[in-house]
Protein backbone atom coordinates (compact mmCIF):
# COMPACT_ATOMS: atom_id res chain seq x y z
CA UNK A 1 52.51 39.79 64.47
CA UNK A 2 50.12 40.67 61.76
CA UNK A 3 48.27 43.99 60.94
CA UNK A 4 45.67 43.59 63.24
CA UNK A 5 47.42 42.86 65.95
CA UNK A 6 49.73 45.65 65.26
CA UNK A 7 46.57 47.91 65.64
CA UNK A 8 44.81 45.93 68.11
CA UNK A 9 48.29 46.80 70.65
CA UNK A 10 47.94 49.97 69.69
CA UNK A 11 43.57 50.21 70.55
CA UNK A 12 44.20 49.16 73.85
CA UNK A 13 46.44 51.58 74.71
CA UNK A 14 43.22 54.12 73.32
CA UNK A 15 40.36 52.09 74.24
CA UNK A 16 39.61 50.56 77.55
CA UNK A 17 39.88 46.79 76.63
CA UNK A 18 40.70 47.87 73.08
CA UNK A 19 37.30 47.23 71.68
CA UNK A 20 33.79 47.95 72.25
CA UNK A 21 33.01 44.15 72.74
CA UNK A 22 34.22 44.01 76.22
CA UNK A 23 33.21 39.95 76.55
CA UNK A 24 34.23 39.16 73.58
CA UNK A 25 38.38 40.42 73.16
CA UNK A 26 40.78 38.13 70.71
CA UNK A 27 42.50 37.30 74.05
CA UNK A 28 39.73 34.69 74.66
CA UNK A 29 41.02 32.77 71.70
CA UNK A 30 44.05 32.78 71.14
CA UNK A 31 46.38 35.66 71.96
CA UNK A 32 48.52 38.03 70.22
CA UNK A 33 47.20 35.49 67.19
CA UNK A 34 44.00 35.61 66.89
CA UNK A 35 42.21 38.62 64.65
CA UNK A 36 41.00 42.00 66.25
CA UNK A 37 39.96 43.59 62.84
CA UNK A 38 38.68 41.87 59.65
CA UNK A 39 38.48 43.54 56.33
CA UNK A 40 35.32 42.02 54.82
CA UNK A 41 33.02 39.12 55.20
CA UNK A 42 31.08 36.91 52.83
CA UNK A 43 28.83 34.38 54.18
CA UNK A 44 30.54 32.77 57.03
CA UNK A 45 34.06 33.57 55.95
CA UNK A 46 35.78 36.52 56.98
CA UNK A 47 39.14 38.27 56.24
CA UNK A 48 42.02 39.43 58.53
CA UNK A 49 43.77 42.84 57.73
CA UNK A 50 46.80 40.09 56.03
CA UNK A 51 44.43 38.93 53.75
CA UNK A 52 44.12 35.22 55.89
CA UNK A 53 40.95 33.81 55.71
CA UNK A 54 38.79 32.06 58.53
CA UNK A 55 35.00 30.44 59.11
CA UNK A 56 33.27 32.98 61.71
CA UNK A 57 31.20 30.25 63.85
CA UNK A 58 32.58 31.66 67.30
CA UNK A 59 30.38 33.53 69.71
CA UNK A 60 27.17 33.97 67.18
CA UNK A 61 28.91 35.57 64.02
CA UNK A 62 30.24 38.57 65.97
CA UNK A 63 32.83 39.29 62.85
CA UNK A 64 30.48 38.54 59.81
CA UNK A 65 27.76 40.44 62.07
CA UNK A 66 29.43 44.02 62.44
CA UNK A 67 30.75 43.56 58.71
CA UNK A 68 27.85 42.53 57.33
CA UNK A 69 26.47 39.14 55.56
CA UNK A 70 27.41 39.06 51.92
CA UNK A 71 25.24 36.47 50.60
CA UNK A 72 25.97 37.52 46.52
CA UNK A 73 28.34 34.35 45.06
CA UNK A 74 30.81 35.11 43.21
């Protein structure tokens, strides 16, 4: 179990459904694996807590869309 899932245990026991997106929980994926929190986001990439990357084209962008698009290459 990873950071974010650490912390995602540990929102639910806080927050009703442990996040404000209601319909759209990590449990619909795949769960106790699949990212709650993400650390940044560049394009359609974003980052877990560990540092894992993954392409964001589930449910309309909901990760790169609360982080915020980073177009900028590096």
């Amino acid at each position: 179990m990873g950071k974010g899932q650490r912390l995602y245990t540990k929102a639910k026991t806080l927050i009703p459904g442990g996040n404000m997106l209601l319909s759209k929980r990590p449990e619909m994926f795949l769960p106790d694996q699949w990212p709650a929190y993400y650390s940044r986001a560049k394009g359609c990439s974003v980052w877990d807590l560990d540092d894992a990357e993954y392409i964001d084209m589930s449910i309309m962008g909901v990760g790169a869309k609360c982080l915020g698009i980073c177009a900028s290459q590096s």
